[in-house]
Protein backbone atom coordinates (compact mmCIF):
# COMPACT_ATOMS: atom_id res chain seq x y z
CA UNK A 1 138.48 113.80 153.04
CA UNK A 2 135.47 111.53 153.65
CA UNK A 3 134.49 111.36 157.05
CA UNK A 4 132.68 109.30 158.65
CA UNK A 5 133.83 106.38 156.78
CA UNK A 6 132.75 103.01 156.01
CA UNK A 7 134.91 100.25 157.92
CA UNK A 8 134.65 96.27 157.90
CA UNK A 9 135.82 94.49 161.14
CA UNK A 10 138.41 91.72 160.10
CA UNK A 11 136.21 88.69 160.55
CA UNK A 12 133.73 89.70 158.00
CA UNK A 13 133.14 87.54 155.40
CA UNK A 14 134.91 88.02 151.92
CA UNK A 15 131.02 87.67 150.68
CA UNK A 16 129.75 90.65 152.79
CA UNK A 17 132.73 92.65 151.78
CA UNK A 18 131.64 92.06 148.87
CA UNK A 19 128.52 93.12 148.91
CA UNK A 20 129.14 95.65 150.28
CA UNK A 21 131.52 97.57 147.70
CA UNK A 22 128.66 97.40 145.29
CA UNK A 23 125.86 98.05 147.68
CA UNK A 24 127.74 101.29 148.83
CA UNK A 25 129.47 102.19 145.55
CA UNK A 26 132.89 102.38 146.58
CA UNK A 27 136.04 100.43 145.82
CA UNK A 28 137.77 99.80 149.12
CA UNK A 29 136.90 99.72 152.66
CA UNK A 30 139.51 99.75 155.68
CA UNK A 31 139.43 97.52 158.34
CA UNK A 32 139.64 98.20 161.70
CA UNK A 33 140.05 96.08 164.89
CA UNK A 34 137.47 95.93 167.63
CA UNK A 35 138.93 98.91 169.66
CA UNK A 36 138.31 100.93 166.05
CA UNK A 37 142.03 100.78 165.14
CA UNK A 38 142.80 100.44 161.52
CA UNK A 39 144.38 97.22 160.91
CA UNK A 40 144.60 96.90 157.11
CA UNK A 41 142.43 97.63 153.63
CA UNK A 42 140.28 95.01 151.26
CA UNK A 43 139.71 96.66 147.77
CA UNK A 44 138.12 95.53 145.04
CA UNK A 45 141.99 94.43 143.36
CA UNK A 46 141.84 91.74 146.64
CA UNK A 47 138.70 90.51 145.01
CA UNK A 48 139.83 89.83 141.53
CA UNK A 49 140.91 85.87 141.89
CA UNK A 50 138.57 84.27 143.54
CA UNK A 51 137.24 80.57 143.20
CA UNK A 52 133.63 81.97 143.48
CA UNK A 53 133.94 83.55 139.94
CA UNK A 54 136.07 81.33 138.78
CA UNK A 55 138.90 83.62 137.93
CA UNK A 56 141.82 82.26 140.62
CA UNK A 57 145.30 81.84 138.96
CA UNK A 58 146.11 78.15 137.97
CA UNK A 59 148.90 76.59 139.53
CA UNK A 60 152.36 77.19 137.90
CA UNK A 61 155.44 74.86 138.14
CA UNK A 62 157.53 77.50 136.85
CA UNK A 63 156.22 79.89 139.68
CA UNK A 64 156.88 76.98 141.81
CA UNK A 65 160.09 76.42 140.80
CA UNK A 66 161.37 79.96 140.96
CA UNK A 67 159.36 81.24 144.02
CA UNK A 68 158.66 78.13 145.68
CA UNK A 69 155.66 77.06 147.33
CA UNK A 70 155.46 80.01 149.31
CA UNK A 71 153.59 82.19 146.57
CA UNK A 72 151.35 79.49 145.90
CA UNK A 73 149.95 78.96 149.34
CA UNK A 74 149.54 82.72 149.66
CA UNK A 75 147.75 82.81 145.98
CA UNK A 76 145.58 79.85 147.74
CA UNK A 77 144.72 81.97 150.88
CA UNK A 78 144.36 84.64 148.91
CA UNK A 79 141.30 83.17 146.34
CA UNK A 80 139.75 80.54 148.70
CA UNK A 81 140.05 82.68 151.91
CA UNK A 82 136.19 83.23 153.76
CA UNK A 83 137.28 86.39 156.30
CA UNK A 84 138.54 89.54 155.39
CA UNK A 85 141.50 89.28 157.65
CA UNK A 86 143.35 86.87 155.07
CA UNK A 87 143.42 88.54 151.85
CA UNK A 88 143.28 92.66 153.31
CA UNK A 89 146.55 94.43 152.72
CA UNK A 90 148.00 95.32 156.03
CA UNK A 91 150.75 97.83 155.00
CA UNK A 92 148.66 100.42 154.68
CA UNK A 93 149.99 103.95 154.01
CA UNK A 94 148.14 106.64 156.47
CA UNK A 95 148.32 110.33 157.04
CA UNK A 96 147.00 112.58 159.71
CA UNK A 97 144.37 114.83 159.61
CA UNK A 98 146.71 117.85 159.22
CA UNK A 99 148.54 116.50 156.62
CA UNK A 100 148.28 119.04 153.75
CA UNK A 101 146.58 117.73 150.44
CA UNK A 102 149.62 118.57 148.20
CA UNK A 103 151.58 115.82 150.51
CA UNK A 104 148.37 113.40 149.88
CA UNK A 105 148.69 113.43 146.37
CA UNK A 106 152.10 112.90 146.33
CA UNK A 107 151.66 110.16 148.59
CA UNK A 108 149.30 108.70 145.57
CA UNK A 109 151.45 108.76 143.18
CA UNK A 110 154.88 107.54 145.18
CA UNK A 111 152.76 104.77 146.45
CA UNK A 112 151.29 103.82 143.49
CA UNK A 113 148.37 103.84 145.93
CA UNK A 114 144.22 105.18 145.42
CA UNK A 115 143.40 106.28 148.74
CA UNK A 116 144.91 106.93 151.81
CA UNK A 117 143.14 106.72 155.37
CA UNK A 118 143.50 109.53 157.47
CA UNK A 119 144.38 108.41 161.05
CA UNK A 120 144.39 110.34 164.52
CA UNK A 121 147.96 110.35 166.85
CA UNK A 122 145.95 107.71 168.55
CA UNK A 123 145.42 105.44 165.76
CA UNK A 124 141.56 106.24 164.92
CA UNK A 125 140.63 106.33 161.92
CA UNK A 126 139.05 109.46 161.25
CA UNK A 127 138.74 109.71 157.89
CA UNK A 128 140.30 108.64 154.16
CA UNK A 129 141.20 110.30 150.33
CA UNK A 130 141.23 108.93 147.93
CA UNK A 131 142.20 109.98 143.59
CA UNK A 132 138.67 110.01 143.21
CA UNK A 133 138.23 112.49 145.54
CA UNK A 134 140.99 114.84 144.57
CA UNK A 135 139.14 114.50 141.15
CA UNK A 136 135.79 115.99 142.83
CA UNK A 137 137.85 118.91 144.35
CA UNK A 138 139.02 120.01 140.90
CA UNK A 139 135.40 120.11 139.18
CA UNK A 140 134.35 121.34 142.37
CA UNK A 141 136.42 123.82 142.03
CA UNK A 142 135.38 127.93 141.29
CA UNK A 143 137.42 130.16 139.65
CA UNK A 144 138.25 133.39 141.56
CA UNK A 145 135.87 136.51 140.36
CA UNK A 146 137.88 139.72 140.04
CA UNK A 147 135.82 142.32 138.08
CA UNK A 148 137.89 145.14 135.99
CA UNK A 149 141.36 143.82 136.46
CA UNK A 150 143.79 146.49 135.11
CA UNK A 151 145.20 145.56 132.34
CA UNK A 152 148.65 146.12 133.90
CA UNK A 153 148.18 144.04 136.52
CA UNK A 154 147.34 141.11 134.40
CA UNK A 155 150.78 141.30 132.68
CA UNK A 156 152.46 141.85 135.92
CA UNK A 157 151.14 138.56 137.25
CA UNK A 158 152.07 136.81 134.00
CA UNK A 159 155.17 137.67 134.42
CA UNK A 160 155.80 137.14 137.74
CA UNK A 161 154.48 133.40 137.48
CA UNK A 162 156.67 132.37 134.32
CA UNK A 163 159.42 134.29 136.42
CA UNK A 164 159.15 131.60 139.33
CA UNK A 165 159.45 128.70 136.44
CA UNK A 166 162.76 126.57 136.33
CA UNK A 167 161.29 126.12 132.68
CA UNK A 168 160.63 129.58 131.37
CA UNK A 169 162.48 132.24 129.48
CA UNK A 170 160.75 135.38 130.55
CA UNK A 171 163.36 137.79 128.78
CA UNK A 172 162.30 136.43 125.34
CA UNK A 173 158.88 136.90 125.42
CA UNK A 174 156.40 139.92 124.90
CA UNK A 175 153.45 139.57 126.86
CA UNK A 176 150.89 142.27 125.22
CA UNK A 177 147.36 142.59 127.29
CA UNK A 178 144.61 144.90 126.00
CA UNK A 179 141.60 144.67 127.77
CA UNK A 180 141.97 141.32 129.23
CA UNK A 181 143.21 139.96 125.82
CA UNK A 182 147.00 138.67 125.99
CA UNK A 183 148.85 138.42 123.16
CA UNK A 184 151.85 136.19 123.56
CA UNK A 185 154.99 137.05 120.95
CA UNK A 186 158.50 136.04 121.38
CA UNK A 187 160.08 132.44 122.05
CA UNK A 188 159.56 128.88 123.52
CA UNK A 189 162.32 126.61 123.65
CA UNK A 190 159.72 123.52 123.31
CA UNK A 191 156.54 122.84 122.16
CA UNK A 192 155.90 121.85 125.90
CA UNK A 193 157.12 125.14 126.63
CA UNK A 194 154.88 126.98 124.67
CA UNK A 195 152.09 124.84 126.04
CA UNK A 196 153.07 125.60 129.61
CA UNK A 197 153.01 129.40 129.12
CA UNK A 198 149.61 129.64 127.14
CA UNK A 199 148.49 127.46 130.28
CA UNK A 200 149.97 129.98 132.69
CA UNK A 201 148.79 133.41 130.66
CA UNK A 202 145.03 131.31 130.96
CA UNK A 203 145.17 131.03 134.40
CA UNK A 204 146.02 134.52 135.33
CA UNK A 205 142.55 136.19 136.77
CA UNK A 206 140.81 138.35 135.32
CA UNK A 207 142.08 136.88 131.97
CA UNK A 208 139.56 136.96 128.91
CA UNK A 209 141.18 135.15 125.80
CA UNK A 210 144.77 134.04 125.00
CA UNK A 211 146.45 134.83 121.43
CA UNK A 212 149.43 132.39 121.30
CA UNK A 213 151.81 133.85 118.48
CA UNK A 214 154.93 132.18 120.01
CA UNK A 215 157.57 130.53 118.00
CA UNK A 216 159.89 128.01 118.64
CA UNK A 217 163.93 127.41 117.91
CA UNK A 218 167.16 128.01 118.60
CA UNK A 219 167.20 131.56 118.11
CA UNK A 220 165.02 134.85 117.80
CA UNK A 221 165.28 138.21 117.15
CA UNK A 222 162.97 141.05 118.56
């Protein structure tokens, strides 16, 4: 996560938020109360109508009609508003700082969401993830450097991997590995089957090329 992060309090001006996002390069920036409590999020989406650029919606009668003047005072609050507390979200999604990454991203995604501050039991805000961030932890990431795996042991963790997969069908392959080389033969049900093995056979360590010599159907005979 980032830590420490950048906050707004929630009578900062929508112009110094702003200013802000592009001064600092980011795309969001939580708010927090005076006691340091998070309160809500402005992102750059909160900043996309506004009657400073010129881009607020136009008035609908049809929205009017069906919604009612409800939506349309909130659309006006929302693009003439001066303080950040008026147009920040304020159901924000948190997680705490032991909350494993896997759960993060799956947070993300349920959500619909980019980031998620992290928050103490105590409601500090302590730090936040966001996608882009998950992003830098996969082309940070280094591949583990085993020197002279066996040859054996290479198959037997190719195996044991498609053996854990709801999707494979380990008894009709033939997984051949000669000095780091695999050679896949045998059957895939799908061509996203086939995919996900040559994927798995790459990511085995100590792994040196892939030969993919799979077929696919209904049927095959050794």
């Amino acid at each position: 996560m980032v830590s420490p992060v950048i906050t707004v309090g929630e009578n900062v001006t929508v112009h110094d938020v702003a200013k802000t996002l592009l001064d600092k390069h980011i795309s969001a920036l939580p708010v927090v109360d005076h006691a340091g409590k998070l309160v809500g999020i402005v992102s750059e989406a909160d900043l996309m109508h506004r009657k400073e650029a010129g881009t607020k919606r136009l008035a609908s009668w049809c929205l009017s009609l069906i919604s009612g003047k409800r939506i349309l005072a909130a659309e006006y609050v929302q693009s003439h508003a001066t303080k950040v507390k008026d147009i920040m979200a304020k159901d924000v999604q948190t997680a705490r700082p032991d909350t494993s990454l896997y759960e993060i991203v799956d947070l993300l995604e349920a959500q619909h969401i980019k980031r998620v501050p992290i928050v103490s039991e105590g409601g500090d805000l302590v730090g936040i993830v966001s996608r882009a961030n998950i992003v830098q932890a996969v082309a940070s990431a280094r591949p583990k450097l085993e020197i002279s795996v066996p040859d054996t042991m290479i198959r037997e963790r190719l195996v044991a991997e498609l053996q854990k997969q709801p999707w494979s069908h380990v008894h009709k392959l033939n997984v051949i590995v000669t000095n780091g080389v695999i050679d896949l033969w045998g059957f895939a049900q799908s061509e996203e089957e086939q995919r996900a093995i040559r994927v798995a056979a790459e990511s085995v360590p100590g792994v040196v090329a892939v030969n993919d010599h799979l077929t696919q159907g209904s049927t095959y005979s050794y």
